[in-house]
C-alpha atoms as a PDB file:
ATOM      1  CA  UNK A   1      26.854 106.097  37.500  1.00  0.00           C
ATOM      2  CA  UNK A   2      26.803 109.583  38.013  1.00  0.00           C
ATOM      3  CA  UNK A   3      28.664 111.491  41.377  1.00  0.00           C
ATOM      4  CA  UNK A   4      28.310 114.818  42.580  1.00  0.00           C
ATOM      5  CA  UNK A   5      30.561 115.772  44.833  1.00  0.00           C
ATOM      6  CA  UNK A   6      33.771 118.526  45.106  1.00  0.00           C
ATOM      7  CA  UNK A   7      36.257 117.831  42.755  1.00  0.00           C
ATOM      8  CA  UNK A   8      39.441 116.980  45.003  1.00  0.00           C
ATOM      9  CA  UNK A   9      37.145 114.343  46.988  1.00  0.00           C
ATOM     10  CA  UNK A  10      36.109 113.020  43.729  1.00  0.00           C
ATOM     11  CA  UNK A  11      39.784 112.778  42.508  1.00  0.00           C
ATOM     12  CA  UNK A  12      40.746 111.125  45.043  1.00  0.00           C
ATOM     13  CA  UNK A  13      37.753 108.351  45.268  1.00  0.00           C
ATOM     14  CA  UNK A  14      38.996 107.275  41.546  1.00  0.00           C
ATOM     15  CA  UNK A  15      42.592 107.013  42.363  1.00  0.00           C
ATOM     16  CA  UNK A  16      41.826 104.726  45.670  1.00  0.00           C
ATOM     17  CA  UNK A  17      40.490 102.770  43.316  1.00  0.00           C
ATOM     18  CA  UNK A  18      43.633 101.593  41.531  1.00  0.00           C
ATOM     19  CA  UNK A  19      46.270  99.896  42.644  1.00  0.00           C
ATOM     20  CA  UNK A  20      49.756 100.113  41.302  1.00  0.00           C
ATOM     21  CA  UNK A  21      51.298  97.392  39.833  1.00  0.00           C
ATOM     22  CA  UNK A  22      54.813  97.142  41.389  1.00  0.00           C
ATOM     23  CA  UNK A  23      57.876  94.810  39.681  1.00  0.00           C
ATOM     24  CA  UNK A  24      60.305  93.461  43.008  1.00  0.00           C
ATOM     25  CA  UNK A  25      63.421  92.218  41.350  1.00  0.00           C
ATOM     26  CA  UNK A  26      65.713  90.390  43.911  1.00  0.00           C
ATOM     27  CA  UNK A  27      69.169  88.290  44.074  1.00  0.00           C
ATOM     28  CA  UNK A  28      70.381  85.345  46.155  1.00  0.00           C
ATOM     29  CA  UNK A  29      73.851  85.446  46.317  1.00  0.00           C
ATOM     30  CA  UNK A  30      76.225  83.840  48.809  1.00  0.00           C
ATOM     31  CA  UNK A  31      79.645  84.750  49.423  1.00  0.00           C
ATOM     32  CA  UNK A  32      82.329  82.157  50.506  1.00  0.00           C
ATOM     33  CA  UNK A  33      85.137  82.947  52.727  1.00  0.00           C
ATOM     34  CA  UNK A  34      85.948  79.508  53.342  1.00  0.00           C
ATOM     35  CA  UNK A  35      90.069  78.034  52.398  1.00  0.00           C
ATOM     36  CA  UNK A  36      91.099  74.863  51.463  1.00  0.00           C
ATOM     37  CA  UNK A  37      94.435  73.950  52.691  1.00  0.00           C
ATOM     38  CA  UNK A  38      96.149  70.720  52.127  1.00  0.00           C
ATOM     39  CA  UNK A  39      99.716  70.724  53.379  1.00  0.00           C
ATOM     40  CA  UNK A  40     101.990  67.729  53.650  1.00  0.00           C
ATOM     41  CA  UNK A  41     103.667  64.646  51.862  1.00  0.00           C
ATOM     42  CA  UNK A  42     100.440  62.556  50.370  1.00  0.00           C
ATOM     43  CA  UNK A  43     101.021  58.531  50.479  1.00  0.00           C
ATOM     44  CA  UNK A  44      99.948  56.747  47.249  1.00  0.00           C
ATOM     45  CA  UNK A  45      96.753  54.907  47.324  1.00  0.00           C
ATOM     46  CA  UNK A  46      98.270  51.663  46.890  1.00  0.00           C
ATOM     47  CA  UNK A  47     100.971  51.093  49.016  1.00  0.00           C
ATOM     48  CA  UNK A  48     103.315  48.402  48.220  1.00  0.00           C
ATOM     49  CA  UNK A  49     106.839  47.871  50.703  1.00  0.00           C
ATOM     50  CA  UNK A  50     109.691  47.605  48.920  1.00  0.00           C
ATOM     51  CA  UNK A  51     113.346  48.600  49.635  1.00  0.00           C
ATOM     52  CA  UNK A  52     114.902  51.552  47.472  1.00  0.00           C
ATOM     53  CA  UNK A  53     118.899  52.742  47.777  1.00  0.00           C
ATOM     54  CA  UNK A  54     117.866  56.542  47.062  1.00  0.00           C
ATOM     55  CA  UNK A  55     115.673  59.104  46.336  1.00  0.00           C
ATOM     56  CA  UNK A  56     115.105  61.051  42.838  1.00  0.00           C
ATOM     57  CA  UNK A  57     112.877  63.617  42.845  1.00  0.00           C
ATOM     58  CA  UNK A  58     111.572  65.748  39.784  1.00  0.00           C
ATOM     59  CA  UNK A  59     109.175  68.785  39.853  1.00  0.00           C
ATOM     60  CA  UNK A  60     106.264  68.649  38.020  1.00  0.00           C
ATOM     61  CA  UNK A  61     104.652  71.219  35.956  1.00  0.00           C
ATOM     62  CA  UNK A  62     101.860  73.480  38.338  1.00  0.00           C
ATOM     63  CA  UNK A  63      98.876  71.936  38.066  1.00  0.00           C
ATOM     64  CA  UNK A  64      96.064  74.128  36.685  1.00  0.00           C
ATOM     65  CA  UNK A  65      92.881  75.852  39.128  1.00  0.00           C
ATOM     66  CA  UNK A  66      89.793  75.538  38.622  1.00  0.00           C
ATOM     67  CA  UNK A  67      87.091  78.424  38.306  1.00  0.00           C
ATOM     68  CA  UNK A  68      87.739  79.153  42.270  1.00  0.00           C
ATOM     69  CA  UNK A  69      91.181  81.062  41.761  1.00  0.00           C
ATOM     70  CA  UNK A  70      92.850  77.456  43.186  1.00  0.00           C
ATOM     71  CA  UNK A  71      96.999  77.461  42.658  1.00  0.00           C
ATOM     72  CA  UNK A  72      98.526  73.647  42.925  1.00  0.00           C
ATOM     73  CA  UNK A  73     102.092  73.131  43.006  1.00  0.00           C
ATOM     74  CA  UNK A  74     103.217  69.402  43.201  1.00  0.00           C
ATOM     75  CA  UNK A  75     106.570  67.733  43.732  1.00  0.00           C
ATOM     76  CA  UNK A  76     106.628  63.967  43.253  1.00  0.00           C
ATOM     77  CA  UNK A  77     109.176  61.758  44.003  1.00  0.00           C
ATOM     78  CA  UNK A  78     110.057  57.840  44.089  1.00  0.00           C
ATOM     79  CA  UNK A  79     111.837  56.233  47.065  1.00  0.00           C
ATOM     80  CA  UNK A  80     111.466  52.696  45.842  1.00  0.00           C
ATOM     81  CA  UNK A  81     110.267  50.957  42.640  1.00  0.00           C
ATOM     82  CA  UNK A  82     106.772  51.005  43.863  1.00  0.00           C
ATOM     83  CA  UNK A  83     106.123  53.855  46.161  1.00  0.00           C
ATOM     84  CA  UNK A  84     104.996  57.203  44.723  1.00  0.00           C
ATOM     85  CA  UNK A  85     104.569  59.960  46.890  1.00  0.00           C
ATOM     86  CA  UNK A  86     103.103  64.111  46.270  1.00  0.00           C
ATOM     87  CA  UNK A  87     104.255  66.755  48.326  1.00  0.00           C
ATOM     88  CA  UNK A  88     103.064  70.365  48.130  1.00  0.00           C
ATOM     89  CA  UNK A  89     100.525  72.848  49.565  1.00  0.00           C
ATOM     90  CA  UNK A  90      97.044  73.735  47.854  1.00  0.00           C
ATOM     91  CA  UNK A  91      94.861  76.762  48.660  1.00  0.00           C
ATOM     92  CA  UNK A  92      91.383  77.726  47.162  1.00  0.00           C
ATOM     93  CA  UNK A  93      90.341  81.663  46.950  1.00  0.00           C
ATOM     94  CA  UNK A  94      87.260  83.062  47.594  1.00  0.00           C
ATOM     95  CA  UNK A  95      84.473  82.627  44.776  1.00  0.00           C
ATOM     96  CA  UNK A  96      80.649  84.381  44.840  1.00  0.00           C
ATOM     97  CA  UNK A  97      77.618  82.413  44.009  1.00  0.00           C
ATOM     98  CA  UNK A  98      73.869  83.507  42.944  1.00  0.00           C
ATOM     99  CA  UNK A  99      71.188  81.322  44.332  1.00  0.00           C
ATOM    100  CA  UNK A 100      68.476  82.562  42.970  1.00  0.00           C
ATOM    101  CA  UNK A 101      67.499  85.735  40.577  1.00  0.00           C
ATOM    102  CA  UNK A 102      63.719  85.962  41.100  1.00  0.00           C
ATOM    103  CA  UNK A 103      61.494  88.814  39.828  1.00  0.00           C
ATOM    104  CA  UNK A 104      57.958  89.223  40.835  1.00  0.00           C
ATOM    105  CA  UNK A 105      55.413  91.154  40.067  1.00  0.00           C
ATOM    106  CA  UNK A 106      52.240  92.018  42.685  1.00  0.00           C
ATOM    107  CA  UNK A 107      49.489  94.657  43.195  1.00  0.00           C
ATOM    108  CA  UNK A 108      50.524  97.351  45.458  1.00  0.00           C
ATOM    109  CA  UNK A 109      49.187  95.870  48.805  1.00  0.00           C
ATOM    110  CA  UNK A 110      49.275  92.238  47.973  1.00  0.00           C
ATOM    111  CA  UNK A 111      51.639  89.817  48.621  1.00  0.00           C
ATOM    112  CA  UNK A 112      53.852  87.698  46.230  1.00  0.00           C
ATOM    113  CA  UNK A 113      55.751  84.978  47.005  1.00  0.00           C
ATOM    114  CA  UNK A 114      58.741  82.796  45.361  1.00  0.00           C
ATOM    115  CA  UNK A 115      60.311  79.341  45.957  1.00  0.00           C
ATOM    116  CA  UNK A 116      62.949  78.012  44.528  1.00  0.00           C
ATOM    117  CA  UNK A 117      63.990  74.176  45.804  1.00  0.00           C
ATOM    118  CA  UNK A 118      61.387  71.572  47.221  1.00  0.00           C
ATOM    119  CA  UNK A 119      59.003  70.104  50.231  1.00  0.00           C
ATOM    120  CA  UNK A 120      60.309  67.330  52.019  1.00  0.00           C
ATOM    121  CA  UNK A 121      57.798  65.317  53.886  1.00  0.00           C
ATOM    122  CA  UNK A 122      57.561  65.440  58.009  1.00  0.00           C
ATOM    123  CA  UNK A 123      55.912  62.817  59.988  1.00  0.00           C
ATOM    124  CA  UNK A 124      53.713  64.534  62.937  1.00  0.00           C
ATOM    125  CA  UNK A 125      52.836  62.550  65.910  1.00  0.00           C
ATOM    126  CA  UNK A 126      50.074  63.429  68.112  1.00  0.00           C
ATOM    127  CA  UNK A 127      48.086  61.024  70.644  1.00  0.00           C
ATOM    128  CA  UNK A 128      49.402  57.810  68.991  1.00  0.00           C
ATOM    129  CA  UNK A 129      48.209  59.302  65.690  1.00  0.00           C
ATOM    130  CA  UNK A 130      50.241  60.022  62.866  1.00  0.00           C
ATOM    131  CA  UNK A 131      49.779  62.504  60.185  1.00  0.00           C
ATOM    132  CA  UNK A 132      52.085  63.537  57.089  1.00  0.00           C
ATOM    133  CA  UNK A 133      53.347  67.597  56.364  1.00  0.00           C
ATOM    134  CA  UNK A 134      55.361  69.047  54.229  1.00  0.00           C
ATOM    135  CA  UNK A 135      58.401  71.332  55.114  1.00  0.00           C
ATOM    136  CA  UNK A 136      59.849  73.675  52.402  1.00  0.00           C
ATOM    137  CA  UNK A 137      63.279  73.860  51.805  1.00  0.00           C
ATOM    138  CA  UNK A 138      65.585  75.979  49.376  1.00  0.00           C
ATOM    139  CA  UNK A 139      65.132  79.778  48.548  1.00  0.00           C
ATOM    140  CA  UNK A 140      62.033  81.080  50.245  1.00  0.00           C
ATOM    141  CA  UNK A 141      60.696  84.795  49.601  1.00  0.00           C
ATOM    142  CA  UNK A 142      57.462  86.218  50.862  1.00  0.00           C
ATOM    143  CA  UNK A 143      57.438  89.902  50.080  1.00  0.00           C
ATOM    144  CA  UNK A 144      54.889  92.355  50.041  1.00  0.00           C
ATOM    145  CA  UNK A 145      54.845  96.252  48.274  1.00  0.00           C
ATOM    146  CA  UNK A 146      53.430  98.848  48.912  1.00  0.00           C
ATOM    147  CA  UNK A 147      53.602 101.683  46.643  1.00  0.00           C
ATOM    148  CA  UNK A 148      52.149 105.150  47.155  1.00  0.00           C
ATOM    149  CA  UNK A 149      51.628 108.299  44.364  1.00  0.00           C
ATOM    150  CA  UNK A 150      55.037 110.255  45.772  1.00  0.00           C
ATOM    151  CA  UNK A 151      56.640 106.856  44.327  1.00  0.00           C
ATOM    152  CA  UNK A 152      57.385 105.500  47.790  1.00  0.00           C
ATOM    153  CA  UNK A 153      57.524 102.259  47.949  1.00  0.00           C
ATOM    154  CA  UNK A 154      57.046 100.267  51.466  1.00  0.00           C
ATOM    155  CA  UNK A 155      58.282  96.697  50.988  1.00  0.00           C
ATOM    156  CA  UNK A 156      57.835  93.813  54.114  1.00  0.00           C
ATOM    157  CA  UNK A 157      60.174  91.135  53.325  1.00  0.00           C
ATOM    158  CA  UNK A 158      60.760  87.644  54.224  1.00  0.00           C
ATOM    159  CA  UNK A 159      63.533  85.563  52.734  1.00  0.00           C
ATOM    160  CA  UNK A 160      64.930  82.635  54.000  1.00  0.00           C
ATOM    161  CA  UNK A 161      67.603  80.320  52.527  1.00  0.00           C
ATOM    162  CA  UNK A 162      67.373  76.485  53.872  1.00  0.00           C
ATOM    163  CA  UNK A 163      69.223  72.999  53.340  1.00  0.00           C
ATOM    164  CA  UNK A 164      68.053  69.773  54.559  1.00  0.00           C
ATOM    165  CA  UNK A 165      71.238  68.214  57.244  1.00  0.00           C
ATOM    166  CA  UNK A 166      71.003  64.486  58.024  1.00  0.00           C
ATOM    167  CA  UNK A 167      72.948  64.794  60.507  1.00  0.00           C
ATOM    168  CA  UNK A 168      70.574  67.343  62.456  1.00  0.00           C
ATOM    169  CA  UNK A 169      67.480  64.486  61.864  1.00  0.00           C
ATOM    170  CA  UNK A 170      65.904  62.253  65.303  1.00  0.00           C
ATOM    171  CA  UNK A 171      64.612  59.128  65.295  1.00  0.00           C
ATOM    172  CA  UNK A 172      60.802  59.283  66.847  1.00  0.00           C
ATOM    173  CA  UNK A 173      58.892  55.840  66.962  1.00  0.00           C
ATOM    174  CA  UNK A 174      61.091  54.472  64.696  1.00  0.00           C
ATOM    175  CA  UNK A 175      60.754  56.941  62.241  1.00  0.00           C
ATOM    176  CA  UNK A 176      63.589  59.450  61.029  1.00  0.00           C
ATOM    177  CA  UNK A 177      62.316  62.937  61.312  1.00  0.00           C
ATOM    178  CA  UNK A 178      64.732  65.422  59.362  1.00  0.00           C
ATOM    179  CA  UNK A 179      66.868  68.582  60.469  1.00  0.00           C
ATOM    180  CA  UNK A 180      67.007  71.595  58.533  1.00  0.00           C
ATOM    181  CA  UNK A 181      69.950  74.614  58.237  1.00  0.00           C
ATOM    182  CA  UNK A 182      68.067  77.734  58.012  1.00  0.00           C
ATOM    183  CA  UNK A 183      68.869  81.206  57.447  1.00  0.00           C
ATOM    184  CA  UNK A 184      66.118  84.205  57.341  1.00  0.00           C
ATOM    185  CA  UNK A 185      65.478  87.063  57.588  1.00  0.00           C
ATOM    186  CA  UNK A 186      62.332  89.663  58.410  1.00  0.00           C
ATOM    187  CA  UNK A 187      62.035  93.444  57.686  1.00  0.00           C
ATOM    188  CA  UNK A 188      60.355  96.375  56.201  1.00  0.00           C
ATOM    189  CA  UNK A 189      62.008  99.162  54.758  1.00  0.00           C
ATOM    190  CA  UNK A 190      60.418 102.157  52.574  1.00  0.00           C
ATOM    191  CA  UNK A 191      62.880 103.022  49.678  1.00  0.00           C
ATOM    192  CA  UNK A 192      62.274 105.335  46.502  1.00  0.00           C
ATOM    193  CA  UNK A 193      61.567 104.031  43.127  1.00  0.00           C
ATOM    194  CA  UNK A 194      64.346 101.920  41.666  1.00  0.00           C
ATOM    195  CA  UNK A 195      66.480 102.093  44.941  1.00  0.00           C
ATOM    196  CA  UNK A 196      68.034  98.412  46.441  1.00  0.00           C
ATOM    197  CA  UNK A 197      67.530  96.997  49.578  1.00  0.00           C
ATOM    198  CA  UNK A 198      70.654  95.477  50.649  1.00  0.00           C
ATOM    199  CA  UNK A 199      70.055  92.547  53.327  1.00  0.00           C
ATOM    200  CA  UNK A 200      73.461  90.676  54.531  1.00  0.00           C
ATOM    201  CA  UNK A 201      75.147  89.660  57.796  1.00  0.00           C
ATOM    202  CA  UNK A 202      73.704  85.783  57.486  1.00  0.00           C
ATOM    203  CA  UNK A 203      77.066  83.750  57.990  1.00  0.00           C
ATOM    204  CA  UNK A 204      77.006  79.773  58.121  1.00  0.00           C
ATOM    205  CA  UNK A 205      80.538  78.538  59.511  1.00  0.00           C
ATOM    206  CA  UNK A 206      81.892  75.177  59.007  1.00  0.00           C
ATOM    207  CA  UNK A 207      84.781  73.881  59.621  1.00  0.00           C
ATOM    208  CA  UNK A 208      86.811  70.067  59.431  1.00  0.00           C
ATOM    209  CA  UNK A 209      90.122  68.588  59.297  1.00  0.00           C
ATOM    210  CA  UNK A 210      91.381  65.413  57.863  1.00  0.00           C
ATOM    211  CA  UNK A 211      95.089  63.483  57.922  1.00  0.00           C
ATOM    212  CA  UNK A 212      95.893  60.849  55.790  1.00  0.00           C
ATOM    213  CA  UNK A 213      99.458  58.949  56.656  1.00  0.00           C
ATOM    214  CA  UNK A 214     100.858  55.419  56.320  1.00  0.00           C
ATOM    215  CA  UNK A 215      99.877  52.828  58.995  1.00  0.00           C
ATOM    216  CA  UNK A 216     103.281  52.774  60.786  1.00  0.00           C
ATOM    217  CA  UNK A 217     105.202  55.371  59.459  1.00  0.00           C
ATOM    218  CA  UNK A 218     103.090  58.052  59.980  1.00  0.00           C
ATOM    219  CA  UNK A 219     103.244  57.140  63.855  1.00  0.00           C
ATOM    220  CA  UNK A 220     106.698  57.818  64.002  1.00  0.00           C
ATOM    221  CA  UNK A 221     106.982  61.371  66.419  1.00  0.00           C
ATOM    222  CA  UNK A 222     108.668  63.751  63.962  1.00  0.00           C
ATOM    223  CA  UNK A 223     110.008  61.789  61.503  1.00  0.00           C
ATOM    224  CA  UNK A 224     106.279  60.415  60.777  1.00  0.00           C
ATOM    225  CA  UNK A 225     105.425  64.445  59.451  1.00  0.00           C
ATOM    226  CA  UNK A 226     107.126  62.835  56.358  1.00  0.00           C
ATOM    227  CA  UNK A 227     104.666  60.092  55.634  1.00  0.00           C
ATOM    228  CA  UNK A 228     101.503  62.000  56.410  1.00  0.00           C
ATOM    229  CA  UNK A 229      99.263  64.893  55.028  1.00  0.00           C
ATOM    230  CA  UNK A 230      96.475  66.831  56.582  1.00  0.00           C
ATOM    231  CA  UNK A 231      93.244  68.549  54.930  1.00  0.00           C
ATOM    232  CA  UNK A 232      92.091  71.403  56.347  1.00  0.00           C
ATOM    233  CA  UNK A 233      88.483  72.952  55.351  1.00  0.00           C
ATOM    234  CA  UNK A 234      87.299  76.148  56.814  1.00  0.00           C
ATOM    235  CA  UNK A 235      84.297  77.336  55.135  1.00  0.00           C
ATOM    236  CA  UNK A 236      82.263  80.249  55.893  1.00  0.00           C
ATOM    237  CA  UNK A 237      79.572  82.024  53.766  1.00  0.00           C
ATOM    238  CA  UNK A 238      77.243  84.767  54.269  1.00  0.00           C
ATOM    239  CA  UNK A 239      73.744  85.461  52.559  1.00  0.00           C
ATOM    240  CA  UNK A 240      73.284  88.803  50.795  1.00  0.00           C
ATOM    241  CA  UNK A 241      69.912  89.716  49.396  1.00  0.00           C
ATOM    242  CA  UNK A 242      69.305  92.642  46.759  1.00  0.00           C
ATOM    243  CA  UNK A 243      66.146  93.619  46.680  1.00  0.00           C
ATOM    244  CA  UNK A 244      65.322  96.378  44.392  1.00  0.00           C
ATOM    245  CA  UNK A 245      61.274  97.417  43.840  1.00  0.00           C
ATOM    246  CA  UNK A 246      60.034  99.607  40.852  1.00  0.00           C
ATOM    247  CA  UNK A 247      56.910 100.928  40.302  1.00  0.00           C
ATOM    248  CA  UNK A 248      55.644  99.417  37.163  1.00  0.00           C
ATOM    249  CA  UNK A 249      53.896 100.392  33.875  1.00  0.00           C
ATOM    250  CA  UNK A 250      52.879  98.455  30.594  1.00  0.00           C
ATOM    251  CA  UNK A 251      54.094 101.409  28.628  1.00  0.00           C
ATOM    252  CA  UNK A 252      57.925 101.119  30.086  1.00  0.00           C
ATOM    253  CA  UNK A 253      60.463 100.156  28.445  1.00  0.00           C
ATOM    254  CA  UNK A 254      61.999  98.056  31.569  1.00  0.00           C
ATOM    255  CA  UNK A 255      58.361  96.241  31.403  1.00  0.00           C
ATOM    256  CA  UNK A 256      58.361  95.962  27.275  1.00  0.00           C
ATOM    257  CA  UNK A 257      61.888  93.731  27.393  1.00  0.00           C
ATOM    258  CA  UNK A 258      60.535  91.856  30.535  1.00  0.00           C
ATOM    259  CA  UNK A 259      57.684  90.630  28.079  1.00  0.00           C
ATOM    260  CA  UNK A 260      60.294  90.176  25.416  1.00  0.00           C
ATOM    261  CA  UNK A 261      62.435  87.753  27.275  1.00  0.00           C
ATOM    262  CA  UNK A 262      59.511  85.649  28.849  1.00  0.00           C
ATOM    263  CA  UNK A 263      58.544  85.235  24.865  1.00  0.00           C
ATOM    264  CA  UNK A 264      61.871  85.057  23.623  1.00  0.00           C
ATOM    265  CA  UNK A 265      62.234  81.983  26.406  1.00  0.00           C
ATOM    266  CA  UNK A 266      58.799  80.179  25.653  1.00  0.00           C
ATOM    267  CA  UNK A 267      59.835  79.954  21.780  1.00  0.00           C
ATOM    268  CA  UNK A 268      63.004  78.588  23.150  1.00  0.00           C
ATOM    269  CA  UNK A 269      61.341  75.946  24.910  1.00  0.00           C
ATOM    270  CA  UNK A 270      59.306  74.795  22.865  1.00  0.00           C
ATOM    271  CA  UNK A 271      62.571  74.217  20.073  1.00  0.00           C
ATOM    272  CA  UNK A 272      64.126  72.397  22.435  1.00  0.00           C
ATOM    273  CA  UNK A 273      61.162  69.929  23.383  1.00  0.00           C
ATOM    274  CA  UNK A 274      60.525  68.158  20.739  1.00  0.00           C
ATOM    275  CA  UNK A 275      59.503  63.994  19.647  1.00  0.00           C
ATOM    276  CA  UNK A 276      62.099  61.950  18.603  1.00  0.00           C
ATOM    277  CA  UNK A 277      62.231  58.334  17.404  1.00  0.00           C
ATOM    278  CA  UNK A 278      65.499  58.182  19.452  1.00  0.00           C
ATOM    279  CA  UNK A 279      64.180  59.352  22.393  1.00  0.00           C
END
């Protein structure tokens, strides 16, 4: 195939003809800033009457938290031969989670896409006819670079987190058709080469309360406070998405690891699968 033409229109008709390969890496993570109190005297779980002449109390030990920053301090006591009782306040911290640590790789222009969770089936209903789809749930990303030669990159993004909530479901000719909890978002941004998208401000709020007391005591006005304990959740989380596109090339070195774990994790694999008579 031979061209003739000016040089700059020919340079420019072979690079139009490549497209960049560009490497989105992206994080899920949700932030909690939810607290657990629980405040009050607990009864025991098996309650058994009895009739004591005092009250000895001893203080336990601090019970140890768990992973969430959680401080428990418990004082128990015995009023009667059979009655134990807890008393004491208990408050959980904040804690971060990642969802989801996708990365994907796509031709400049095209678009890539990610799920992590499942499809739950959704009953349609349409002139006494009934057909079957399938809703997706979980982490969702559609996203879509495009990079140009000043190393621009343009990047329309679509990311949705989603659970399924029972209690959001209706009941259509005697079928149950479920409710979802959805978060998304939709945007396109142009960043430079290596830069991260930062994509927050998605908060999910939730909150309950639950008391516990002894069935006549605890209906006692002020002096029931004793015999009674209440649970209070408030939980609210936001969504933050990183998003951070880079132009890629075989020869990097970001691109040469890349290759090196997905190897290093298929020889892993396959150790770890393996027959067994025991199985």
């Amino acid at each position: 195939l031979v061209v003739r033409a000016a040089g700059e229109k020919a340079e420019n008709l072979l690079t139009v003809g490549v497209k960049r390969m560009v490497l989105v890496e992206v994080e899920f993570a949700e932030v909690s800033y939810g607290a657990l109190r629980n405040v009050g005297i607990k009864p025991p779980l098996n309650f058994v009457s009895g009739s004591g002449t005092g009250a000895t109390y001893q203080i336990v030990r601090p019970l140890p938290g768990d992973s969430g920053g959680q401080s428990v301090h418990t004082i128990s006591g015995t009023i009667s031969a059979s009655t134990d009782f807890s008393a004491g306040a208990r408050f959980d911290d904040n804690y971060v989670r990642v969802l989801a640590q996708p990365r994907l790789l796509a031709a400049s222009g095209e678009k890539a896409e990610f799920l992590a969770g499942g499809e739950v089936p959704v009953l349609l209903v349409t002139q006494n006819q009934f057909s079957v789809s399938f809703k997706k749930f979980g982490v969702l990303l559609d996203i879509t670079p495009t990079a140009d030669r000043s190393g621009n990159i343009g990047t329309e993004i679509f990311a949705e987190v989603s659970d399924i909530d029972r209690s959001l479901s209706v009941r259509a000719n005697g079928f149950d058709v479920p409710g979802f909890r959805t978060r998304n978002v939709k945007t396109s941004v142009t960043v430079k080469d290596g830069e991260t998208i930062i994509l927050s401000g998605l908060f999910n709020n939730a909150e309950s309360k639950e008391v516990s007391k002894i069935p006549l005591l605890g209906h006692i006005p002020i002096l029931g406070e004793l015999f009674k304990s209440r649970n209070f959740v408030e939980n609210k989380t936001e969504l933050a998405i990183y998003v951070t596109p880079r132009i890629a090339s075989p020869n990097a070195e970001r691109t040469k690891r890349l290759i090196d774990d997905a190897r290093r994790l298929y020889r892993d694999s396959q150790g770890s699968v393996s027959f067994s008579l025991f199985d």
